[in-house]
PDB file of N, CA and C in Angstrom:
ATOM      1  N   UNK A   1       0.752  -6.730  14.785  1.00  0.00           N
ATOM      2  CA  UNK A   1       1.768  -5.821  14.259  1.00  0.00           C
ATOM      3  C   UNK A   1       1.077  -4.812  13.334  1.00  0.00           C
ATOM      4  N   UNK A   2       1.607  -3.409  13.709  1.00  0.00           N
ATOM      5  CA  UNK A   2       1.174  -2.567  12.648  1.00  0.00           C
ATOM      6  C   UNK A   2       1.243  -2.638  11.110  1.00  0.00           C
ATOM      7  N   UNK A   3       0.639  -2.475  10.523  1.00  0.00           N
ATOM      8  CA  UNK A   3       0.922  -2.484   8.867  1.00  0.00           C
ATOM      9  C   UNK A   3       2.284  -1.867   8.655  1.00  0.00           C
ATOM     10  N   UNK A   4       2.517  -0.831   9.400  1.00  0.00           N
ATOM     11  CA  UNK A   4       3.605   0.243   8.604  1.00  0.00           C
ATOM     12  C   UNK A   4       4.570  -0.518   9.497  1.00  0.00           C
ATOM     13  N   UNK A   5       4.421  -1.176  10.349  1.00  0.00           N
ATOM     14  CA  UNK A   5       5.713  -2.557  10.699  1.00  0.00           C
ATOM     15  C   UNK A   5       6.084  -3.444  10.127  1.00  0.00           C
ATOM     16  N   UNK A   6       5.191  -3.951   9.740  1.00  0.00           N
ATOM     17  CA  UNK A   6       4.886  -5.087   8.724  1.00  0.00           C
ATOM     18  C   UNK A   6       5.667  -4.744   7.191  1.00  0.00           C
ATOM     19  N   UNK A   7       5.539  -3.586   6.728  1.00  0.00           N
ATOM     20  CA  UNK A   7       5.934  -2.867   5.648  1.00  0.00           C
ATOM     21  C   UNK A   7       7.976  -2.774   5.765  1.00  0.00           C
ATOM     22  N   UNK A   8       7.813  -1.850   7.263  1.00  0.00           N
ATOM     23  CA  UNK A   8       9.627  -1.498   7.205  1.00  0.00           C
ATOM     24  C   UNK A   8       9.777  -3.329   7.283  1.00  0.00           C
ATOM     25  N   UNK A   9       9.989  -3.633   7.890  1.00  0.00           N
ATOM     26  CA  UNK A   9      10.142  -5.151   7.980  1.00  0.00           C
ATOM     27  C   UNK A   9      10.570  -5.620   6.570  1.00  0.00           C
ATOM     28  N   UNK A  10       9.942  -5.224   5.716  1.00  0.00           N
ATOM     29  CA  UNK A  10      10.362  -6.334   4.318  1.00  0.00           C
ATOM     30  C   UNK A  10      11.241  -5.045   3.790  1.00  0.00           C
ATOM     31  N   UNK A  11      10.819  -4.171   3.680  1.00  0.00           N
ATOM     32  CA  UNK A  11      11.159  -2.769   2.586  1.00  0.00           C
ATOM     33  C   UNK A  11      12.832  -1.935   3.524  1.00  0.00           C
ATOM     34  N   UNK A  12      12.232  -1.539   4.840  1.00  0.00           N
ATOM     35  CA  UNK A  12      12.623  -1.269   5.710  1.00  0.00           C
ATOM     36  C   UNK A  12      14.654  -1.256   6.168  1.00  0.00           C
ATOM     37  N   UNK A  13      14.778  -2.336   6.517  1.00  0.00           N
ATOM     38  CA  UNK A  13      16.207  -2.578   6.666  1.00  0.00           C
ATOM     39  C   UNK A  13      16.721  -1.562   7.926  1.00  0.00           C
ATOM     40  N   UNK A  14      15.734  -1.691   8.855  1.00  0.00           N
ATOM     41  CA  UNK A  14      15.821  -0.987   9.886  1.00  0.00           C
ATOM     42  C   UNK A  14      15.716   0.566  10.114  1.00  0.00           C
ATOM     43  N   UNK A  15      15.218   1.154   8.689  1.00  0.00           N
ATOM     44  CA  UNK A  15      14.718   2.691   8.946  1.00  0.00           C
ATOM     45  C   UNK A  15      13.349   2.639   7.730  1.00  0.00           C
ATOM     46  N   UNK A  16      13.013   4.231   8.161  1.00  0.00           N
ATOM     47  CA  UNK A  16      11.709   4.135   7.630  1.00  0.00           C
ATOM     48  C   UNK A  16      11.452   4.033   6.121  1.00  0.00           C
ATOM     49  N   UNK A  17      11.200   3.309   5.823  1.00  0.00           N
ATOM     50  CA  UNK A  17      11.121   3.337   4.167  1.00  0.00           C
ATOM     51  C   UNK A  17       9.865   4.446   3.454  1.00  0.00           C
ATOM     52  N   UNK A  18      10.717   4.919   2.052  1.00  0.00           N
ATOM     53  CA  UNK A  18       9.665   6.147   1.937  1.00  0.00           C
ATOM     54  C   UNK A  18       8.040   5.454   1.511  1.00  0.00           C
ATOM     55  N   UNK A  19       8.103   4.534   0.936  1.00  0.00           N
ATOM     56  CA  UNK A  19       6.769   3.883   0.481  1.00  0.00           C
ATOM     57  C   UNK A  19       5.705   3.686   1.730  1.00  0.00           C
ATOM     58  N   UNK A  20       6.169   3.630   2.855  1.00  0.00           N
ATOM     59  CA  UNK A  20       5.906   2.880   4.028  1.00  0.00           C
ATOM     60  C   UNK A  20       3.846   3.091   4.437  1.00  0.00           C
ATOM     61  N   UNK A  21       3.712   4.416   3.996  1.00  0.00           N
ATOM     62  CA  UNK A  21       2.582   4.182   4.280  1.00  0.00           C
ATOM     63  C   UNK A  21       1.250   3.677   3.426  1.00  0.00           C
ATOM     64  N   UNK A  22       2.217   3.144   2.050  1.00  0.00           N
ATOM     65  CA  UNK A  22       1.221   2.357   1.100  1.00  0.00           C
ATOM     66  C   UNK A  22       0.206   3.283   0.591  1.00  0.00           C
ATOM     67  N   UNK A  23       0.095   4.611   0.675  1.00  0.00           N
ATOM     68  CA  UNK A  23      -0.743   5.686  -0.007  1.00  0.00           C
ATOM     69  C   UNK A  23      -0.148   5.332  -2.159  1.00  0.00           C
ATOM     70  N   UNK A  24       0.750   4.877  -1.985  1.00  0.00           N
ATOM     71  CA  UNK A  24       1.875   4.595  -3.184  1.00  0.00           C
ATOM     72  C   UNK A  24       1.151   3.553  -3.782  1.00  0.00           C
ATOM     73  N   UNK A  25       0.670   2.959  -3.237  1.00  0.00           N
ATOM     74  CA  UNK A  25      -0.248   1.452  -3.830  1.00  0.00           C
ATOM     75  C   UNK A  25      -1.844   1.780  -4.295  1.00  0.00           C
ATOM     76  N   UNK A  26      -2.413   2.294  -2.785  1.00  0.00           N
ATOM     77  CA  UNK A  26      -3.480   2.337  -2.853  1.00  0.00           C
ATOM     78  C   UNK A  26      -4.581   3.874  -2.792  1.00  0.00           C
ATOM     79  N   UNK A  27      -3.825   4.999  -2.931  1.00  0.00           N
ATOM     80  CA  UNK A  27      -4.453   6.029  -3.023  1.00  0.00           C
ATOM     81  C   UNK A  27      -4.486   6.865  -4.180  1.00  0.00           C
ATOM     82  N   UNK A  28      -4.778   6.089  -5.490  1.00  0.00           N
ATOM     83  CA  UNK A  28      -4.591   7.107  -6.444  1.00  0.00           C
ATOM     84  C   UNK A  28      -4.710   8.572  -6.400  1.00  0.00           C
ATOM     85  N   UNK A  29      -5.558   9.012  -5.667  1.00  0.00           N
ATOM     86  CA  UNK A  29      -5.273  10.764  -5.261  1.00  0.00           C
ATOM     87  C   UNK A  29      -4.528  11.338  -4.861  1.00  0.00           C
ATOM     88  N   UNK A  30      -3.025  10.815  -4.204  1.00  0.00           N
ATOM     89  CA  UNK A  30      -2.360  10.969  -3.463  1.00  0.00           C
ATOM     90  C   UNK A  30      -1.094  11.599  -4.381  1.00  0.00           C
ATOM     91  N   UNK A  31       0.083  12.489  -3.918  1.00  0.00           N
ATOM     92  CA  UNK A  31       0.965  12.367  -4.193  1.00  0.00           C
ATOM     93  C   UNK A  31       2.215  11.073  -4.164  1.00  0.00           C
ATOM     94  N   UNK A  32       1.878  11.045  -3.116  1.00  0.00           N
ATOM     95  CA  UNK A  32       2.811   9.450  -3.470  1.00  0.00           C
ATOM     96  C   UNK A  32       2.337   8.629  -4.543  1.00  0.00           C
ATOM     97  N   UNK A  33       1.534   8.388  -4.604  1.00  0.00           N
ATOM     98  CA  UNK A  33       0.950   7.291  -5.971  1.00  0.00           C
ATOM     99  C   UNK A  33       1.138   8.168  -7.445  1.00  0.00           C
ATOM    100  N   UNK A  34       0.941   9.567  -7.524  1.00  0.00           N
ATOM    101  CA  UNK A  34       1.274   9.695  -8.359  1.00  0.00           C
ATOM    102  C   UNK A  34       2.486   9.678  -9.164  1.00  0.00           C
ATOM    103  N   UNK A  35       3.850  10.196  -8.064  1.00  0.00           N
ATOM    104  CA  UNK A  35       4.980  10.290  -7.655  1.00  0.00           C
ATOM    105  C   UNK A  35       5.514   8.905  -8.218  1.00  0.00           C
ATOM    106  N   UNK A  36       5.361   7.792  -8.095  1.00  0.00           N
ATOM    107  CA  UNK A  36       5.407   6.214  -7.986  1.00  0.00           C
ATOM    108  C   UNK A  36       5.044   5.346  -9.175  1.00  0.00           C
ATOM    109  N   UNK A  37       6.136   5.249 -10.061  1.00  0.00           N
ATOM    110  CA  UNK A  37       5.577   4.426 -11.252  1.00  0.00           C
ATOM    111  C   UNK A  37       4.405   3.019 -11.054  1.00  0.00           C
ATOM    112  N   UNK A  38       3.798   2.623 -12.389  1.00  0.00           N
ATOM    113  CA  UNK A  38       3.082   1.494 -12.393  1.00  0.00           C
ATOM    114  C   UNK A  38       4.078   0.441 -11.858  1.00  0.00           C
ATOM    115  N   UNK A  39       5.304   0.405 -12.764  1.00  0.00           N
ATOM    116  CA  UNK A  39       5.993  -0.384 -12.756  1.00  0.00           C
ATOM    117  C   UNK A  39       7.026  -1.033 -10.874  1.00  0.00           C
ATOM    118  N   UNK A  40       6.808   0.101 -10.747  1.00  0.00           N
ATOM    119  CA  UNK A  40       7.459   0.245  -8.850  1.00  0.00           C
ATOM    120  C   UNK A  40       6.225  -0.046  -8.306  1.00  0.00           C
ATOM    121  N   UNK A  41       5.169  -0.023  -8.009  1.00  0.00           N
ATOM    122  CA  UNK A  41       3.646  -0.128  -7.592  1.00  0.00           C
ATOM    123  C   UNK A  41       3.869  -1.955  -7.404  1.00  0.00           C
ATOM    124  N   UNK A  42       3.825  -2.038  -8.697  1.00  0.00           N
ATOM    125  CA  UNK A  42       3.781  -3.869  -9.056  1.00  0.00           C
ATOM    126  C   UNK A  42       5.015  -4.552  -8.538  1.00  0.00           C
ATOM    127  N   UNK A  43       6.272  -3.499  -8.307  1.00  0.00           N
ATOM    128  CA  UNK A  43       7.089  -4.354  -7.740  1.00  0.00           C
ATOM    129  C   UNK A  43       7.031  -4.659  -5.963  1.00  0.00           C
ATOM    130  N   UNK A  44       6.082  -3.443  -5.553  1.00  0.00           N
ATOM    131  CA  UNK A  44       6.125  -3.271  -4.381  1.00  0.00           C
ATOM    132  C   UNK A  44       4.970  -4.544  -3.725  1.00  0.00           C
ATOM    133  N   UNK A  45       3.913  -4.427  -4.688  1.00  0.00           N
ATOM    134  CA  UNK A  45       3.364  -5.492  -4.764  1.00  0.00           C
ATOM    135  C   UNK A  45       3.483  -6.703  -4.601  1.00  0.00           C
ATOM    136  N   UNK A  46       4.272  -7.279  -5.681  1.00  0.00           N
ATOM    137  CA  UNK A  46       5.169  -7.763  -5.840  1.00  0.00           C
ATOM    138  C   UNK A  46       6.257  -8.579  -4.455  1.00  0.00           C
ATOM    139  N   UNK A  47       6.738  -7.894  -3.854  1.00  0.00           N
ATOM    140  CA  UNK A  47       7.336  -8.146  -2.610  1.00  0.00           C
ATOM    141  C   UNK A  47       6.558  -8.434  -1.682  1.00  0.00           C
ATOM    142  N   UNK A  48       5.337  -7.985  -1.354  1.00  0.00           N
ATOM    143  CA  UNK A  48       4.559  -8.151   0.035  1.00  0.00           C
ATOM    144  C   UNK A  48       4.034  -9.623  -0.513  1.00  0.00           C
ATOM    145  N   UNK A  49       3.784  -9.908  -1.609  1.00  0.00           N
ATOM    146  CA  UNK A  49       3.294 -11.132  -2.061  1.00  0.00           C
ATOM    147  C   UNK A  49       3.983 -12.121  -1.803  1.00  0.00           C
ATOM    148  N   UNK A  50       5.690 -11.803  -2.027  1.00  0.00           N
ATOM    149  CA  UNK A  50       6.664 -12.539  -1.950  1.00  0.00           C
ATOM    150  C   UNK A  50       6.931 -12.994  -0.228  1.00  0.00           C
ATOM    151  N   UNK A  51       6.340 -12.031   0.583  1.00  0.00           N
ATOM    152  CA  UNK A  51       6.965 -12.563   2.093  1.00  0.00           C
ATOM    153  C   UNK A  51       5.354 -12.785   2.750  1.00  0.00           C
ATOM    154  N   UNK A  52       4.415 -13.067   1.780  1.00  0.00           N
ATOM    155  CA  UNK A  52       3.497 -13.577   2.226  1.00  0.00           C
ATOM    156  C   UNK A  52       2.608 -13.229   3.425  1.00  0.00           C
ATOM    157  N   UNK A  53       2.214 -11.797   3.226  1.00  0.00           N
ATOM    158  CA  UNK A  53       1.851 -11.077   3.648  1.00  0.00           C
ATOM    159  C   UNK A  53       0.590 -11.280   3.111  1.00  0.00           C
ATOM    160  N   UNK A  54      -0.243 -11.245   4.106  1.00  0.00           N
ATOM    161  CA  UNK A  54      -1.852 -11.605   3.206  1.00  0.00           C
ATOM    162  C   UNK A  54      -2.582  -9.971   3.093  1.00  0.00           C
ATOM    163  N   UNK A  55      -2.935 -10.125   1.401  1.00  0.00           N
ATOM    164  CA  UNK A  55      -3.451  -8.636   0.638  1.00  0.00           C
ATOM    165  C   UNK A  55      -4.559  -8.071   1.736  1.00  0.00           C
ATOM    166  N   UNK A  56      -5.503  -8.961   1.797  1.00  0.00           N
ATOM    167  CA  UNK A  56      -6.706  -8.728   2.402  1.00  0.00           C
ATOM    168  C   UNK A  56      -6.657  -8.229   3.722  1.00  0.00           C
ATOM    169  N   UNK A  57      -5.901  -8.617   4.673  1.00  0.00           N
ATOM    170  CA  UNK A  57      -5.655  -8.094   6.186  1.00  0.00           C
ATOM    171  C   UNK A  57      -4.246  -7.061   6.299  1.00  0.00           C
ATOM    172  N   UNK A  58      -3.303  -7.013   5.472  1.00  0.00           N
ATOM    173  CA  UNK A  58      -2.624  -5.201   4.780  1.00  0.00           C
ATOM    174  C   UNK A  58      -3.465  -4.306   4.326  1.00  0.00           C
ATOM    175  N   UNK A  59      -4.853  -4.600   3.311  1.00  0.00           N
ATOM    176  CA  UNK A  59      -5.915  -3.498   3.255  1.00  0.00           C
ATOM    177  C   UNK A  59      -6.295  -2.927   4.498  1.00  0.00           C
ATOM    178  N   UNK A  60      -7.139  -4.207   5.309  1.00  0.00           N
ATOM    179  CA  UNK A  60      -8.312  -4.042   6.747  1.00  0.00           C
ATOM    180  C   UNK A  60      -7.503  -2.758   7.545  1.00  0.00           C
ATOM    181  N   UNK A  61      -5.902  -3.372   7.805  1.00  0.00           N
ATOM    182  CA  UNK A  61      -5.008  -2.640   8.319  1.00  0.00           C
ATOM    183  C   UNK A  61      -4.487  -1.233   7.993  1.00  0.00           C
ATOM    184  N   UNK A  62      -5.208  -0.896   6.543  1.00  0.00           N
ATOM    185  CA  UNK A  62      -4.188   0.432   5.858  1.00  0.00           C
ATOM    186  C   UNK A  62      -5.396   1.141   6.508  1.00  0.00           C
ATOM    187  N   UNK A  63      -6.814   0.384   6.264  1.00  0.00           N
ATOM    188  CA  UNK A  63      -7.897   1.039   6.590  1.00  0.00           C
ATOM    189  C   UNK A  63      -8.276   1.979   7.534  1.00  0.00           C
ATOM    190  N   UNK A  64      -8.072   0.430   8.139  1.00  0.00           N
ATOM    191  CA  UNK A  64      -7.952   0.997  10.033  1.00  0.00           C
ATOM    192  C   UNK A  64      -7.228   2.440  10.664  1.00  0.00           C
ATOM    193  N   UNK A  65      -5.807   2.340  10.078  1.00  0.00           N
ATOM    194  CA  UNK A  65      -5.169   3.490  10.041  1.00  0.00           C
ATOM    195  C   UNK A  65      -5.338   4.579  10.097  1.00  0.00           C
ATOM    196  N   UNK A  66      -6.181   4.494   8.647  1.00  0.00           N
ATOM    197  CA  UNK A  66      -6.547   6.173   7.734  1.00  0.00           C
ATOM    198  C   UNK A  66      -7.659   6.223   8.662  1.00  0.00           C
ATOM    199  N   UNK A  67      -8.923   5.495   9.481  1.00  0.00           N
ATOM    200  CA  UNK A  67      -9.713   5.672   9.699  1.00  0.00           C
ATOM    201  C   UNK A  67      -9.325   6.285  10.999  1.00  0.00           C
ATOM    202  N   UNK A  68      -8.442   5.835  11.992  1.00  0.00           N
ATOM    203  CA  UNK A  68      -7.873   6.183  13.039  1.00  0.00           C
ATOM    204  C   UNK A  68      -7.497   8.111  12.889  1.00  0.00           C
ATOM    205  N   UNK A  69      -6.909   7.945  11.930  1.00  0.00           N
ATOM    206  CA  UNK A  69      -5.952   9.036  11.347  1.00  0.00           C
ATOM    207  C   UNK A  69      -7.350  10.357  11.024  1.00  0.00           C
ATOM    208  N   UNK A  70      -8.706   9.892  11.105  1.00  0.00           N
ATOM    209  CA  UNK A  70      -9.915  10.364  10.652  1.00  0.00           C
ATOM    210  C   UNK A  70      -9.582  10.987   8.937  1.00  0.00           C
ATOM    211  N   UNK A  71      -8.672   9.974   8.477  1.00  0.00           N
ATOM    212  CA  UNK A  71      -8.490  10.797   6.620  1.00  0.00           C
ATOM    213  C   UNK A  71      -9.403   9.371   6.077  1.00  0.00           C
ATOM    214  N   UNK A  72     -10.666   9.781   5.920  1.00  0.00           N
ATOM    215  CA  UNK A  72     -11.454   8.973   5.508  1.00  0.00           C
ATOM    216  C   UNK A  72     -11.405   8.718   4.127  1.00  0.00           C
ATOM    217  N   UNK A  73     -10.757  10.243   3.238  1.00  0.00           N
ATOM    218  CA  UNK A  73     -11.088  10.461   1.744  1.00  0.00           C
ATOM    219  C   UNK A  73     -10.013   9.016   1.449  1.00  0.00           C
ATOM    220  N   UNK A  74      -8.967   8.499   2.798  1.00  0.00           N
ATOM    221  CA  UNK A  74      -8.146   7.750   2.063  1.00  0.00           C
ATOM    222  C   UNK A  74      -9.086   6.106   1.978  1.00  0.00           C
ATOM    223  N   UNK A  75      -9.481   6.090   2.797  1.00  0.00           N
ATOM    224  CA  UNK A  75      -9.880   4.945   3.193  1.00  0.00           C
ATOM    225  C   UNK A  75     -11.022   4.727   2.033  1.00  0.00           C
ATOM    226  N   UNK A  76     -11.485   5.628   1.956  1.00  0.00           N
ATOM    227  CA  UNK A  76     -12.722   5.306   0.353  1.00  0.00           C
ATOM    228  C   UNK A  76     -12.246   5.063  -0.739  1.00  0.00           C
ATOM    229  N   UNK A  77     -11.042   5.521  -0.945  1.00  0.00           N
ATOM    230  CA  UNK A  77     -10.304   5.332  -2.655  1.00  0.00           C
ATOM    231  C   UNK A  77      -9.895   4.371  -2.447  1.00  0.00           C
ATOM    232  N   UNK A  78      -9.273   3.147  -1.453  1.00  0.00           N
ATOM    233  CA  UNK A  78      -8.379   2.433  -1.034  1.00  0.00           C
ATOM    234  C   UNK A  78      -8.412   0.970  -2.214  1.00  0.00           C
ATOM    235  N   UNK A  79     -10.236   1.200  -1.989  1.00  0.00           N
ATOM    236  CA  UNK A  79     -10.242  -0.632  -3.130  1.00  0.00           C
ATOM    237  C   UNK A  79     -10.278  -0.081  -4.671  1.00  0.00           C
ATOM    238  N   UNK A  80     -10.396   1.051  -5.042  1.00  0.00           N
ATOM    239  CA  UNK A  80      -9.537   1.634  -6.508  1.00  0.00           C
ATOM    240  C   UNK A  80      -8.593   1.777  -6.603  1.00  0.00           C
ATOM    241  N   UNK A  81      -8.192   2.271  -5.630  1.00  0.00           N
ATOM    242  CA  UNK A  81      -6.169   1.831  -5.847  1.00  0.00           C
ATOM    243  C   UNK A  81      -6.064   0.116  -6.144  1.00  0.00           C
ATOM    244  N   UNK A  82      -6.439   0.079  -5.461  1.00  0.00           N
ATOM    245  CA  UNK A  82      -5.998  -2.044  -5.092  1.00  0.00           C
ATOM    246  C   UNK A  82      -6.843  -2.528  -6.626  1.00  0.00           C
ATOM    247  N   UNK A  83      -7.576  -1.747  -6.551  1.00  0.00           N
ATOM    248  CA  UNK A  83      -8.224  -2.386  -8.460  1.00  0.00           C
ATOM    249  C   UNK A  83      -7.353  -2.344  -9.787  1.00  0.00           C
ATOM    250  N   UNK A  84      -6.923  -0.926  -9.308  1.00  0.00           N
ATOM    251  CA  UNK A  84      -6.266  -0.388 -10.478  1.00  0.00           C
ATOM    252  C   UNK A  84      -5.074  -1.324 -10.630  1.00  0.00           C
ATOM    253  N   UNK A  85      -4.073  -1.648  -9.624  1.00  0.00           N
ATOM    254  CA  UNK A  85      -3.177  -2.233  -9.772  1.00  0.00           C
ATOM    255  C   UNK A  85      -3.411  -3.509 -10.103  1.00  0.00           C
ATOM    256  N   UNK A  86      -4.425  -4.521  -9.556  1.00  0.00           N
ATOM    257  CA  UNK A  86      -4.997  -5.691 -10.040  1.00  0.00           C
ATOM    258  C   UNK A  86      -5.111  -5.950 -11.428  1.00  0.00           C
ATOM    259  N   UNK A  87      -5.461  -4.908 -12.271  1.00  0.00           N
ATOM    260  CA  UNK A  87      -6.077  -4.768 -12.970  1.00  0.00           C
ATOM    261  C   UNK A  87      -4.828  -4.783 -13.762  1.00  0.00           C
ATOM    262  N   UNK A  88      -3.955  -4.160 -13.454  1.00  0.00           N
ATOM    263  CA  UNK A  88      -2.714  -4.206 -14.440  1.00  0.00           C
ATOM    264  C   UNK A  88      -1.805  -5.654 -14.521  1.00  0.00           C
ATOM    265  N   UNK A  89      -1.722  -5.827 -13.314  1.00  0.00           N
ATOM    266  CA  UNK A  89      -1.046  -7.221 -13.036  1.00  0.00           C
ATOM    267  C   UNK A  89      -2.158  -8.366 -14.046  1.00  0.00           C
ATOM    268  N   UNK A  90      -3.332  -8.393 -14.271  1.00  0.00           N
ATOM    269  CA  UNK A  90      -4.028  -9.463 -15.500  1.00  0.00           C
ATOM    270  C   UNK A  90      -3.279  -8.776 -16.818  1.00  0.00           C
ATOM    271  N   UNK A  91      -2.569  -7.684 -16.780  1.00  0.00           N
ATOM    272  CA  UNK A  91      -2.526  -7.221 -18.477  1.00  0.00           C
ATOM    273  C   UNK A  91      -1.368  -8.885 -18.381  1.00  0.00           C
TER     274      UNK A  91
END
């Protein structure tokens, strides 16, 4: 299953959810992430954790994507996004 399936699926409710392509999580350069509180970030977080969605193969997958998509600049920021938010969730 695609990531951004995987995503409407929990978020979703049968249309496209605006978060959907996780640029909101993991692309601090992005407008969406900027757009997107800490606090909504961690909840979104938050949820994929909750339906047990494993972090590590939603990254491989966002990866894959952007790499597909040839937007590489996303795919390089991807584990600073995922830090940054880590990083808040220990505060």
């Amino acid at each position: 299953m695609h990531y951004q399936e995987k995503i409407d699926k929990i978020f979703g409710k049968g249309s496209l959810w605006k978060h959907r392509t996780l640029r909101t999580l993991f692309d601090p350069y992005s407008s969406e992430y900027k757009q997107t509180t800490m606090e909504k970030k961690l909840e979104i977080l938050n949820t994929i954790n909750e339906n047990k969605i494993d972090l590590n193969e939603l990254i491989d997958d966002y990866k894959e994507f952007y790499t597909e998509e040839n937007k590489i600049h996303v795919v390089d920021v991807a584990d600073e996004g995922l830090a940054i938010l880590l990083k808040q969730l220990a505060k």
